[in-house]
PDB file of N, CA and C in Angstrom:
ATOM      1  N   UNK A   1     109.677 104.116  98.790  1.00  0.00           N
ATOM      2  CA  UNK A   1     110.267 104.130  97.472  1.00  0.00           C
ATOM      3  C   UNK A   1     109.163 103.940  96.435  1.00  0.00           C
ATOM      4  N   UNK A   2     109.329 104.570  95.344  1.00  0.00           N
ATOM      5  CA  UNK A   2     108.637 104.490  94.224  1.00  0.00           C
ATOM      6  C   UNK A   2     108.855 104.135  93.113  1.00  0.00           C
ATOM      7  N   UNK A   3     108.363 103.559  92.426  1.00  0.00           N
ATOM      8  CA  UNK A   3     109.099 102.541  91.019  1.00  0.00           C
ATOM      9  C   UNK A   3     109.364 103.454  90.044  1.00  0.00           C
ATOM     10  N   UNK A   4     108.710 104.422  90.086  1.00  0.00           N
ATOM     11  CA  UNK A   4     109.438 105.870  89.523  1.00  0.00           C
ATOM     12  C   UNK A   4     110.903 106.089  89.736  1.00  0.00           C
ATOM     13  N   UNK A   5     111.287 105.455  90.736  1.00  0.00           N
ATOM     14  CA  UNK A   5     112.538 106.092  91.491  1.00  0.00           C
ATOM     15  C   UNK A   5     113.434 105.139  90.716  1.00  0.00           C
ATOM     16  N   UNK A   6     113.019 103.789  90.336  1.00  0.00           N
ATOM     17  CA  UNK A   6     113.566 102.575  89.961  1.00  0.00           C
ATOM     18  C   UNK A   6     113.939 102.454  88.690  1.00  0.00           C
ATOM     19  N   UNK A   7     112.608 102.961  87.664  1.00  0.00           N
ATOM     20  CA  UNK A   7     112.805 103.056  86.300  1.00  0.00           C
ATOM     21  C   UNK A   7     114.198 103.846  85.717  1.00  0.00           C
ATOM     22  N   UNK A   8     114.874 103.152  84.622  1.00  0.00           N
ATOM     23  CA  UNK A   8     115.552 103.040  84.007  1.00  0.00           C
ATOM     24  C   UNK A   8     117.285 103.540  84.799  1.00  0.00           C
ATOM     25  N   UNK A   9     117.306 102.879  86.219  1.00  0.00           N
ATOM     26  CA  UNK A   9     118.192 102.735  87.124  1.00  0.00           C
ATOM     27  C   UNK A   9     119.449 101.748  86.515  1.00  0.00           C
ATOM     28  N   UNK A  10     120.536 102.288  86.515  1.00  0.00           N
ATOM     29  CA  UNK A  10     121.341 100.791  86.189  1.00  0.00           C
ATOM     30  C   UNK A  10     121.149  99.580  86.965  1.00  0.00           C
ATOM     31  N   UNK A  11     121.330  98.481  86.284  1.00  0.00           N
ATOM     32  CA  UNK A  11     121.780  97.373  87.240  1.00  0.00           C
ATOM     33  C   UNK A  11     122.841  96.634  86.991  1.00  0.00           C
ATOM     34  N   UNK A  12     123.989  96.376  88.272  1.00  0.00           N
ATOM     35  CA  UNK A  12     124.937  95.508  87.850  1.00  0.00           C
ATOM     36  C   UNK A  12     124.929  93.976  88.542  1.00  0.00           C
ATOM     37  N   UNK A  13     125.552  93.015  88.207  1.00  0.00           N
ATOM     38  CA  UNK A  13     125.739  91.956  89.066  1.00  0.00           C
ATOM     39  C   UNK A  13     126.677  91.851  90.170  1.00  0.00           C
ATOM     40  N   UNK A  14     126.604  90.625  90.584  1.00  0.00           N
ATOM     41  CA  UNK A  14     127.598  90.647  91.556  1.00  0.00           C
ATOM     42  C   UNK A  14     129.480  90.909  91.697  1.00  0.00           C
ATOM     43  N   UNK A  15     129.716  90.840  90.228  1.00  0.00           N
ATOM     44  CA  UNK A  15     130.721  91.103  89.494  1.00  0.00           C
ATOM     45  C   UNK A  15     131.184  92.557  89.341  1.00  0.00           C
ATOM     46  N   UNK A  16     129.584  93.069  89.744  1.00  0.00           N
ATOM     47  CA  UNK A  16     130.028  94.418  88.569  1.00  0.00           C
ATOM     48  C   UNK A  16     129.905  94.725  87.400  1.00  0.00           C
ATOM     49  N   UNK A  17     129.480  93.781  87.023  1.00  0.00           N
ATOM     50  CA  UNK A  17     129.358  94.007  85.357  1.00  0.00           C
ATOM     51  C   UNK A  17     127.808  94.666  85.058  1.00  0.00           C
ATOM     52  N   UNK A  18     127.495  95.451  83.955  1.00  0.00           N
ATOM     53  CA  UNK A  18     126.510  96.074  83.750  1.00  0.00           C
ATOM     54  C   UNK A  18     125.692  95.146  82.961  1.00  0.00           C
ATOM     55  N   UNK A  19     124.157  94.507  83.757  1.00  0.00           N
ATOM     56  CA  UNK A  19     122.885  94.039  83.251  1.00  0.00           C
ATOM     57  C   UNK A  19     122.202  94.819  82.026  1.00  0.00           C
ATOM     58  N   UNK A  20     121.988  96.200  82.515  1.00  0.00           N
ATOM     59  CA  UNK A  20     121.356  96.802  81.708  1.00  0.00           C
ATOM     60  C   UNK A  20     120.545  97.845  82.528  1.00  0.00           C
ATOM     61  N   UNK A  21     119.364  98.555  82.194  1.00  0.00           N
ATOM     62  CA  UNK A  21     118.227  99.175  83.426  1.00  0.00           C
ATOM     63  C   UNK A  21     117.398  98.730  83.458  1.00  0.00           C
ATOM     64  N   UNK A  22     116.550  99.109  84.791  1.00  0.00           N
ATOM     65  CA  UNK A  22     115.308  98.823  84.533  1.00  0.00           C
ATOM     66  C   UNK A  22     114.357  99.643  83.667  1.00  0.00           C
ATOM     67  N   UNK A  23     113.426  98.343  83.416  1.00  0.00           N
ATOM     68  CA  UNK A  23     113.260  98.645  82.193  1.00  0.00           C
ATOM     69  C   UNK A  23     111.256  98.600  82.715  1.00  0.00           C
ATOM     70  N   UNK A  24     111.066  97.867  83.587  1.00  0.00           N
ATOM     71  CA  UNK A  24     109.530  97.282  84.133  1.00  0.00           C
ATOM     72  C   UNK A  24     109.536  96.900  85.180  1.00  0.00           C
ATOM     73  N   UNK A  25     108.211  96.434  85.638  1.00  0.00           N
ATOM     74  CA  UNK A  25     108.005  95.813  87.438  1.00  0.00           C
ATOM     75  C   UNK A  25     107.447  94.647  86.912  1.00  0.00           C
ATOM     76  N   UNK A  26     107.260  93.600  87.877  1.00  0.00           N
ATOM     77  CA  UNK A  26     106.161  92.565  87.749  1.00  0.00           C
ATOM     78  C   UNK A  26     105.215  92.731  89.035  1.00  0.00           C
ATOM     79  N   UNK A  27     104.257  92.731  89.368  1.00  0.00           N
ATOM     80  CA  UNK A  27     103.940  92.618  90.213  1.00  0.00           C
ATOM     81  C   UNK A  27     102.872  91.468  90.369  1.00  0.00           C
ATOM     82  N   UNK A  28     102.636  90.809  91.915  1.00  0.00           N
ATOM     83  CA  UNK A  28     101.656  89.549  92.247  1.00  0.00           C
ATOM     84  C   UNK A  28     100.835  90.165  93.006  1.00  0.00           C
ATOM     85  N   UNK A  29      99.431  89.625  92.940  1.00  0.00           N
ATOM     86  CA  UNK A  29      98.228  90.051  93.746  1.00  0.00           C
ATOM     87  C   UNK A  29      98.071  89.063  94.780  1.00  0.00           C
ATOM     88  N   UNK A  30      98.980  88.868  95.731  1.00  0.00           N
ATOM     89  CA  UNK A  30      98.749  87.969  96.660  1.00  0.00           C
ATOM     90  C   UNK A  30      99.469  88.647  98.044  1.00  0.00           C
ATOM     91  N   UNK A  31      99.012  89.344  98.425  1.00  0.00           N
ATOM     92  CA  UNK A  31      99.222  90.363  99.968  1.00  0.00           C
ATOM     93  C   UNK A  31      97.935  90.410 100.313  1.00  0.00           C
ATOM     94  N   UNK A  32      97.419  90.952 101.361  1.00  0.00           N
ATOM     95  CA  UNK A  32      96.782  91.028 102.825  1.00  0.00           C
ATOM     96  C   UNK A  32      95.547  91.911 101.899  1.00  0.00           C
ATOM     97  N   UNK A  33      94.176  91.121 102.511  1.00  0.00           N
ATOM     98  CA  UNK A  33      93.128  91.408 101.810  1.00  0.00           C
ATOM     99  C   UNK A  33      92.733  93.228 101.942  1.00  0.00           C
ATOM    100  N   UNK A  34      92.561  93.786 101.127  1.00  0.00           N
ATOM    101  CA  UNK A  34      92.497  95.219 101.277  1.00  0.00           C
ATOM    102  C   UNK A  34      90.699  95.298 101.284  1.00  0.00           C
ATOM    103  N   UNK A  35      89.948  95.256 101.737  1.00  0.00           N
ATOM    104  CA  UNK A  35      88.720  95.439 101.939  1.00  0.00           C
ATOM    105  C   UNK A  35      87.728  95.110 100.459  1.00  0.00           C
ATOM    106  N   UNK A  36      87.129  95.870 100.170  1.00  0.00           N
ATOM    107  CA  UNK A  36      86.766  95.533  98.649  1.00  0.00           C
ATOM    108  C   UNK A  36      87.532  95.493  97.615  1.00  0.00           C
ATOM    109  N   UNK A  37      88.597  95.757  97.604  1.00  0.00           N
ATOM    110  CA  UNK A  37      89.849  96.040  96.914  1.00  0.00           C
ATOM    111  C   UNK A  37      90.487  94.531  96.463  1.00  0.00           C
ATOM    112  N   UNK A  38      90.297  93.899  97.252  1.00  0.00           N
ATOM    113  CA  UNK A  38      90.843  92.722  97.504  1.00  0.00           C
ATOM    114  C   UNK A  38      92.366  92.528  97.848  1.00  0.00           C
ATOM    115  N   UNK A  39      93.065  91.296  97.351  1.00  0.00           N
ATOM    116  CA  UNK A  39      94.553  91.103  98.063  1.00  0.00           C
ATOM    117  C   UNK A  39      95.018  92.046  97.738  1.00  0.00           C
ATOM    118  N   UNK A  40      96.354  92.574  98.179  1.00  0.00           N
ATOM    119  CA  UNK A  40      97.045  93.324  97.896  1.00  0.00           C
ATOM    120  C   UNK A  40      98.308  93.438  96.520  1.00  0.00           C
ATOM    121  N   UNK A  41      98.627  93.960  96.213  1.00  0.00           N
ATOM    122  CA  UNK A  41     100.098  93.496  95.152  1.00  0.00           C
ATOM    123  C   UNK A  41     101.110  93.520  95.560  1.00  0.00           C
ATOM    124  N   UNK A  42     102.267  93.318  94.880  1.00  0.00           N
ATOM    125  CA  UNK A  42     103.757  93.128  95.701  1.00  0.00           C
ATOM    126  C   UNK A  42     104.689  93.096  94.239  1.00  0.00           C
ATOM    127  N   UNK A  43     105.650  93.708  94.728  1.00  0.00           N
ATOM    128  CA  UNK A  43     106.531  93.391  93.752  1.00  0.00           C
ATOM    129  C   UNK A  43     107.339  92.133  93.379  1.00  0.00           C
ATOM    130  N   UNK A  44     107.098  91.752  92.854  1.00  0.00           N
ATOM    131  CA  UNK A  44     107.381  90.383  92.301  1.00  0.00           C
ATOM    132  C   UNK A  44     109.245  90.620  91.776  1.00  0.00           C
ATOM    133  N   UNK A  45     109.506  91.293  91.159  1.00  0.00           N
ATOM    134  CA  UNK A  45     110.643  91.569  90.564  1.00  0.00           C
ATOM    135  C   UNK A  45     110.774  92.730  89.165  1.00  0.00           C
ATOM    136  N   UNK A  46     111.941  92.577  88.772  1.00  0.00           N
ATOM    137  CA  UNK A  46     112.101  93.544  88.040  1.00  0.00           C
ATOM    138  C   UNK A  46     112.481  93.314  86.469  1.00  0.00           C
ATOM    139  N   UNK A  47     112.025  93.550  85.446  1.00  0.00           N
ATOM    140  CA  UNK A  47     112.570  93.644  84.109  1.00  0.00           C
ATOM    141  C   UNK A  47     113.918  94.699  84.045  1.00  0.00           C
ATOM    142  N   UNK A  48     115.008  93.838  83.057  1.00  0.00           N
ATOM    143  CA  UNK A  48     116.329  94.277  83.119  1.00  0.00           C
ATOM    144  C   UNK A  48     116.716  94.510  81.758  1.00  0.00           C
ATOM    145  N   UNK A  49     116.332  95.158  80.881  1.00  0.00           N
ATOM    146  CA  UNK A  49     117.429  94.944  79.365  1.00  0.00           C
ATOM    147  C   UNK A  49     117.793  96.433  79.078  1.00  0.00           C
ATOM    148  N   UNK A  50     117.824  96.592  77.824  1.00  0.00           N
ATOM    149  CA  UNK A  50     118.708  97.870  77.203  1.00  0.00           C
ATOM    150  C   UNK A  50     117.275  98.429  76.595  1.00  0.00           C
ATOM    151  N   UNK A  51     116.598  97.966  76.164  1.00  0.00           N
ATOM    152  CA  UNK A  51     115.648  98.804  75.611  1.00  0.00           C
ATOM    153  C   UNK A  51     114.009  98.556  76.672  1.00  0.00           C
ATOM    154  N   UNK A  52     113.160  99.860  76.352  1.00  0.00           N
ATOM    155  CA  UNK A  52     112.353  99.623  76.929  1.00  0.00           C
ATOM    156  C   UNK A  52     110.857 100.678  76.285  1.00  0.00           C
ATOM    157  N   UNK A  53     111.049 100.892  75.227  1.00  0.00           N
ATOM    158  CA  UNK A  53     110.313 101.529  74.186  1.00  0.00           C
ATOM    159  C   UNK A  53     109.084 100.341  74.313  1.00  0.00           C
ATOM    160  N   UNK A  54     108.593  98.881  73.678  1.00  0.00           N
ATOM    161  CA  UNK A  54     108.294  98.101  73.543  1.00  0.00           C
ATOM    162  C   UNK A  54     107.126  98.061  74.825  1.00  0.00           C
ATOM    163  N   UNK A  55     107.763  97.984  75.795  1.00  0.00           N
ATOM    164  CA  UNK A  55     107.739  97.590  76.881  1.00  0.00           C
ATOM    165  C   UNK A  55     106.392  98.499  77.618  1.00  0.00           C
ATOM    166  N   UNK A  56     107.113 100.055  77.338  1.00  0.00           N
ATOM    167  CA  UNK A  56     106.000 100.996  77.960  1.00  0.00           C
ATOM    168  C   UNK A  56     105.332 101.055  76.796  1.00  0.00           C
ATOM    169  N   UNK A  57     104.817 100.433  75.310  1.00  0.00           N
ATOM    170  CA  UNK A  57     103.434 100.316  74.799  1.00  0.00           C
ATOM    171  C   UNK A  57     102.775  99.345  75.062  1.00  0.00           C
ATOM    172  N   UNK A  58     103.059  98.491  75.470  1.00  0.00           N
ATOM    173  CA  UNK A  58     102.812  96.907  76.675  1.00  0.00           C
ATOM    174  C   UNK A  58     102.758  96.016  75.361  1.00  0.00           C
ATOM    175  N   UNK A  59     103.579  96.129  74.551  1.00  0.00           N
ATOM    176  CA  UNK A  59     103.927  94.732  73.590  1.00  0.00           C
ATOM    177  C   UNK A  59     104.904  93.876  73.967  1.00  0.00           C
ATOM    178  N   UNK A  60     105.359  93.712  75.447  1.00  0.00           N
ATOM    179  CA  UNK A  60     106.335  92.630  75.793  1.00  0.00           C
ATOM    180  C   UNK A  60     105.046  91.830  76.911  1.00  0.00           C
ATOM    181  N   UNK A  61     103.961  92.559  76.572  1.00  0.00           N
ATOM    182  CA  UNK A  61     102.485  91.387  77.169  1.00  0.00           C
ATOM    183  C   UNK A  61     101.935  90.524  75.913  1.00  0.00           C
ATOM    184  N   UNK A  62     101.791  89.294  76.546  1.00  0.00           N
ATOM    185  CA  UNK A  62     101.334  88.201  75.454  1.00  0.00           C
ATOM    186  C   UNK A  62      99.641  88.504  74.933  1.00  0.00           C
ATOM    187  N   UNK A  63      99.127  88.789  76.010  1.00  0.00           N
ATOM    188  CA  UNK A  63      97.897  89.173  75.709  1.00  0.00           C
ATOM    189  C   UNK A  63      97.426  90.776  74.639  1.00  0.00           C
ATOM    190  N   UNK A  64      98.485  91.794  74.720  1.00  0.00           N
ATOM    191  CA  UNK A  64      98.257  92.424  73.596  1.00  0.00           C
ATOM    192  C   UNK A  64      97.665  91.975  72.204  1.00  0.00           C
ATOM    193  N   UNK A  65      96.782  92.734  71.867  1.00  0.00           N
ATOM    194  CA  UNK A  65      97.174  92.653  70.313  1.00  0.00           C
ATOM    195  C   UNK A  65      97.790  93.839  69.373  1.00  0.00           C
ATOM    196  N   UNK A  66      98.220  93.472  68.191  1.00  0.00           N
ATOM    197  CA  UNK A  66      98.824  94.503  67.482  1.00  0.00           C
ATOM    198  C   UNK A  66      98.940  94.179  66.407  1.00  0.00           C
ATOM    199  N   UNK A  67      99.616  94.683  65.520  1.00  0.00           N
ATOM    200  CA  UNK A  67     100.667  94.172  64.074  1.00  0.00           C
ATOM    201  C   UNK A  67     101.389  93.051  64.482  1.00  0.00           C
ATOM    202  N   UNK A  68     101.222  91.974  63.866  1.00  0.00           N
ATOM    203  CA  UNK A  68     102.537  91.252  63.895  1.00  0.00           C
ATOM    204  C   UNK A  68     103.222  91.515  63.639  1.00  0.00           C
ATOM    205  N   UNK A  69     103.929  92.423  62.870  1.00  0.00           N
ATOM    206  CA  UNK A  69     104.934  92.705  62.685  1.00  0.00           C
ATOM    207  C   UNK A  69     105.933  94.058  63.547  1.00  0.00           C
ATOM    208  N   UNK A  70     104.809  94.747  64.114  1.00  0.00           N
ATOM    209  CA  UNK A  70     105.085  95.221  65.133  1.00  0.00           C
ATOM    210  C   UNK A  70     105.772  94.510  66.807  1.00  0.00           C
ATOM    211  N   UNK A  71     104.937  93.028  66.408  1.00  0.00           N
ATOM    212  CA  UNK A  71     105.421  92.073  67.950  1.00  0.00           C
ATOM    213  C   UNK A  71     106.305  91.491  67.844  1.00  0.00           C
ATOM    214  N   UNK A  72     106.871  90.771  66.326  1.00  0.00           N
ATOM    215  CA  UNK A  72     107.925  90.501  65.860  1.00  0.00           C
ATOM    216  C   UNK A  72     108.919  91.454  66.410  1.00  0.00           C
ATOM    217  N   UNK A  73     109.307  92.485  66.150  1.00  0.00           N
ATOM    218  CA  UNK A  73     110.114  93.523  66.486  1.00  0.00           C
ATOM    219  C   UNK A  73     110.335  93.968  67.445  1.00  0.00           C
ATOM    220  N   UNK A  74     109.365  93.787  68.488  1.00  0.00           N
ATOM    221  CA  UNK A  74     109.515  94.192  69.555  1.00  0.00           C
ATOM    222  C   UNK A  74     110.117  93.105  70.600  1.00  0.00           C
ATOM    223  N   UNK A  75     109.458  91.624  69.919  1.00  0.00           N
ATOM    224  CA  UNK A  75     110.295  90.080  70.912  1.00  0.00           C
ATOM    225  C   UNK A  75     111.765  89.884  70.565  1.00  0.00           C
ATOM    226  N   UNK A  76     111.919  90.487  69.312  1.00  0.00           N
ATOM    227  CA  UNK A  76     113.611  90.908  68.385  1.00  0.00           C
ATOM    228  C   UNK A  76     114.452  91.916  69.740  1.00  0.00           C
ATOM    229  N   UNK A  77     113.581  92.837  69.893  1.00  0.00           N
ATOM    230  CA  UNK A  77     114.155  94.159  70.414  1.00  0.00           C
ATOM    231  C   UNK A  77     114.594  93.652  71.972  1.00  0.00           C
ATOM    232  N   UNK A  78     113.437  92.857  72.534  1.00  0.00           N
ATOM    233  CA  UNK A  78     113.308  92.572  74.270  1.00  0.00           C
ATOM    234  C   UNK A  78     113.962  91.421  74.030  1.00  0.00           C
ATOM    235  N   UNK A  79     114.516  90.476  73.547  1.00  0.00           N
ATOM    236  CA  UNK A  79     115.472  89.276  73.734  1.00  0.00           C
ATOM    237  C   UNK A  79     116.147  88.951  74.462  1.00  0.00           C
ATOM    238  N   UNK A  80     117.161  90.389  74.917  1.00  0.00           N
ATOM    239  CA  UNK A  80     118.115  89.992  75.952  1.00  0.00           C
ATOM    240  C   UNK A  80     117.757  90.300  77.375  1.00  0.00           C
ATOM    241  N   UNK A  81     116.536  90.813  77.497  1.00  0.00           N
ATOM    242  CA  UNK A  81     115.539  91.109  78.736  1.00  0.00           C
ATOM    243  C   UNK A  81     115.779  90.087  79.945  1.00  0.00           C
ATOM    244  N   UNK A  82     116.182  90.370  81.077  1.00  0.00           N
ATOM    245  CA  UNK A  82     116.115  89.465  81.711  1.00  0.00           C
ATOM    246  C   UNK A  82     115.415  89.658  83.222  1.00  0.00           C
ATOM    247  N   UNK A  83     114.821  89.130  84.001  1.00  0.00           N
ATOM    248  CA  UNK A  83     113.695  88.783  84.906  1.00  0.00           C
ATOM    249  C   UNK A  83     114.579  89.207  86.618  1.00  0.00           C
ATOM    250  N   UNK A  84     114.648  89.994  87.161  1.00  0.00           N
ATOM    251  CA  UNK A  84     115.571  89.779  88.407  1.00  0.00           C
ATOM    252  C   UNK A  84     114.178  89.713  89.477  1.00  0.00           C
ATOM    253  N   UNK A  85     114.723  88.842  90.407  1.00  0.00           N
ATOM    254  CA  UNK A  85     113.406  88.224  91.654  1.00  0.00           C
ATOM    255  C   UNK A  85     113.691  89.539  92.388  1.00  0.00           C
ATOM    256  N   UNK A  86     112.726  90.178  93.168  1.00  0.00           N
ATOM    257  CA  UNK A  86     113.321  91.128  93.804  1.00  0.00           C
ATOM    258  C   UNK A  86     114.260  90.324  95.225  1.00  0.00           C
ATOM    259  N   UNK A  87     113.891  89.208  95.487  1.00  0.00           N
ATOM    260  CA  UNK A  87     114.841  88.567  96.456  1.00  0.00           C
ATOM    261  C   UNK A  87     116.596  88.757  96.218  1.00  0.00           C
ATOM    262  N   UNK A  88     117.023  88.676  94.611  1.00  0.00           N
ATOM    263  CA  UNK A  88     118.065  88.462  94.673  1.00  0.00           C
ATOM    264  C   UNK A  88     119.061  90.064  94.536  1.00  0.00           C
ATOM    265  N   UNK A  89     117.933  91.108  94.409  1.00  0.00           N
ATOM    266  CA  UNK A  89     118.728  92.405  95.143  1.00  0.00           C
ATOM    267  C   UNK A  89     119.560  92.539  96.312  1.00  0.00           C
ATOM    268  N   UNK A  90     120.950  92.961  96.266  1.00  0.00           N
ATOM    269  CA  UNK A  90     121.626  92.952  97.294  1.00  0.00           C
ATOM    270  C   UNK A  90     121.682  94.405  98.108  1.00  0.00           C
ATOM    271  N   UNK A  91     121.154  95.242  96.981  1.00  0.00           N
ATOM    272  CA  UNK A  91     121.689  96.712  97.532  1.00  0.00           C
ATOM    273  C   UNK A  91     120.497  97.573  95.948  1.00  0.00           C
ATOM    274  N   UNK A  92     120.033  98.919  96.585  1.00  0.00           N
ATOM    275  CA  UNK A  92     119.362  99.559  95.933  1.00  0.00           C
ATOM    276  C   UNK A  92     120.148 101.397  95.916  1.00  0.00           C
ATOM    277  N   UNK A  93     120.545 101.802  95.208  1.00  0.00           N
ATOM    278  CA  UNK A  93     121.400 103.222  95.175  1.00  0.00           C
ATOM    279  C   UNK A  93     120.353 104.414  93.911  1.00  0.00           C
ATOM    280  N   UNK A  94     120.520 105.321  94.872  1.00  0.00           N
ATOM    281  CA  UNK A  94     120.043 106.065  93.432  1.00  0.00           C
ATOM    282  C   UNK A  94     120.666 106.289  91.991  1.00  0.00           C
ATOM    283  N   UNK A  95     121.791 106.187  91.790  1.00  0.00           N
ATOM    284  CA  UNK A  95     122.250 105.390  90.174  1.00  0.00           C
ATOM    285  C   UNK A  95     122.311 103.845  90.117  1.00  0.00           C
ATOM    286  N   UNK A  96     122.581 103.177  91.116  1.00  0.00           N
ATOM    287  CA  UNK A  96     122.650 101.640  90.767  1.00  0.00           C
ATOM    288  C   UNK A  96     122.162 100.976  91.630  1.00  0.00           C
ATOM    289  N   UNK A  97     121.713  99.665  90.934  1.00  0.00           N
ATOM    290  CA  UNK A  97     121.082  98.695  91.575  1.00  0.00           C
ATOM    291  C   UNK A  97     121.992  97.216  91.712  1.00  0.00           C
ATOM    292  N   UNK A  98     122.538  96.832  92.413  1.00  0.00           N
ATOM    293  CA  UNK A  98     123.339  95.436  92.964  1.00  0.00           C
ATOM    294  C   UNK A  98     122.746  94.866  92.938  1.00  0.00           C
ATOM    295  N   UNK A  99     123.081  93.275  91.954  1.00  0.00           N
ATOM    296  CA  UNK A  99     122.291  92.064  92.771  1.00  0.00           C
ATOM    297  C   UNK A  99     123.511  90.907  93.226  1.00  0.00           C
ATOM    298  N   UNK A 100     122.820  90.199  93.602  1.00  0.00           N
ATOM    299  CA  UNK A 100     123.558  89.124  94.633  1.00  0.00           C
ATOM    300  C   UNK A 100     123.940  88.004  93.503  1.00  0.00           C
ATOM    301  N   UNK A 101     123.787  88.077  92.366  1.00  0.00           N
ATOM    302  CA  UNK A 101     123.649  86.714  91.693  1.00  0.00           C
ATOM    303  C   UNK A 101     124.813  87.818  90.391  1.00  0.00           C
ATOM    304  N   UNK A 102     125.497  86.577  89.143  1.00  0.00           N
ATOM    305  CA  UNK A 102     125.679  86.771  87.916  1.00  0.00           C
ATOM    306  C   UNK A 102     124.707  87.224  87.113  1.00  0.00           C
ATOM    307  N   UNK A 103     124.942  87.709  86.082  1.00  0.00           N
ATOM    308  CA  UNK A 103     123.673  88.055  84.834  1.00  0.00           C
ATOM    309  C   UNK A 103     123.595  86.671  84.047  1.00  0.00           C
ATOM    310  N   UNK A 104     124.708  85.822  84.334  1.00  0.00           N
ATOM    311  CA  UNK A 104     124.319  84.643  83.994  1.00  0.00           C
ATOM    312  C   UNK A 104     123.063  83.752  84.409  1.00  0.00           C
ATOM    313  N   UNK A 105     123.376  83.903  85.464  1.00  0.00           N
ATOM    314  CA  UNK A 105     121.735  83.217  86.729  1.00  0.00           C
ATOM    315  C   UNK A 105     120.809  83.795  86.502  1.00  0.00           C
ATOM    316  N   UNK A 106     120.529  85.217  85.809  1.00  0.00           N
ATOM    317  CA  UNK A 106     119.059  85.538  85.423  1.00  0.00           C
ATOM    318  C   UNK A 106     118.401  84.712  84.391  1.00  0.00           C
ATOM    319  N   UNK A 107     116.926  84.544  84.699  1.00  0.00           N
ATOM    320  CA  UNK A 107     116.146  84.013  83.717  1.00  0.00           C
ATOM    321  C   UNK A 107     116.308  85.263  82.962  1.00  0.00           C
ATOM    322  N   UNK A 108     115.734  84.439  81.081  1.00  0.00           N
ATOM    323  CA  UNK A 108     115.196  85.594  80.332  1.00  0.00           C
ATOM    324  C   UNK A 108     113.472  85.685  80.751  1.00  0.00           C
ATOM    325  N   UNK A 109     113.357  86.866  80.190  1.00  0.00           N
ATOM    326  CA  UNK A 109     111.564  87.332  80.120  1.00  0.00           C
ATOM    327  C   UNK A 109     111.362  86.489  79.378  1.00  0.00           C
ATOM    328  N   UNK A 110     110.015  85.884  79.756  1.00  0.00           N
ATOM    329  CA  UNK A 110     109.485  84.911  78.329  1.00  0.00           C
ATOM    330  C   UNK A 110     109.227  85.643  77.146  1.00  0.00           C
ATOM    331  N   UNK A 111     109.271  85.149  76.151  1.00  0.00           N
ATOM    332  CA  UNK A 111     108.820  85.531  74.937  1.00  0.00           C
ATOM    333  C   UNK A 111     107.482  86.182  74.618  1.00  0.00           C
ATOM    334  N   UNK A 112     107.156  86.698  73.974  1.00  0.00           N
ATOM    335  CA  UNK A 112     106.125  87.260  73.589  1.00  0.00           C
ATOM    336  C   UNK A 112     105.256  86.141  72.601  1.00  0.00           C
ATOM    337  N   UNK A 113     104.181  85.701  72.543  1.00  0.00           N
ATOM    338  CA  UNK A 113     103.673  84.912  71.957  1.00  0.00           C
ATOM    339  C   UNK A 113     102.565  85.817  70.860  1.00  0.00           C
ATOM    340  N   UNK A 114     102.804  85.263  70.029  1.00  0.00           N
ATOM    341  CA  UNK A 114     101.925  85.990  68.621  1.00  0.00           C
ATOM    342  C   UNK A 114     100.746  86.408  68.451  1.00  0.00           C
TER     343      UNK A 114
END
């Protein structure tokens, strides 16, 4: 599978109710040493909201810089963003994505810092 395949996929909860799509990946550099390459990455989980404009100019990264007033707008825009572990996937479909938990139990994405 390819995160191509993933991007802007619905996701619902365990309810059924609609999260939103994906919107991003997270990924961790802590898998099996790849030679000079070093550890490997892994998917960590998935970004979930309604918008994702922001997101693919990488202003929902703290370390960007930009306009403030551009980051303003964009931490406005990503607010209701929320963080799914890839653990708590129950089921993966080519229109939808199941998780095992409420949209209540999701963390939000942290904030964007100035």
């Amino acid at each position: 599978m390819r995160l191509s395949d993933l991007l802007r996929v619905d996701v619902v909860d365990s309810a059924g109710a609609r999260v939103g799509r994906v919107q991003d990946a997270r990924c961790v550099r802590d898998g099996p040493v790849q030679g000079a390459f070093g550890p490997a990455y892994r998917l960590q989980g998935l970004i979930v909201g309604t918008h994702g404009f922001g997101a693919r100019l990488g202003y929902d990264r703290a370390n960007v810089k930009g306009p403030v007033a551009l980051k303003t707008f964009f931490r406005w825009l990503h607010s209701g963003d929320r963080f799914v572990e890839w653990a708590l996937i129950a089921t993966i479909e080519e229109e939808e994505i199941r998780l095992k938990v409420s949209a209540a139990e999701l963390p939000k994405v942290p904030t964007l810092r100035q």
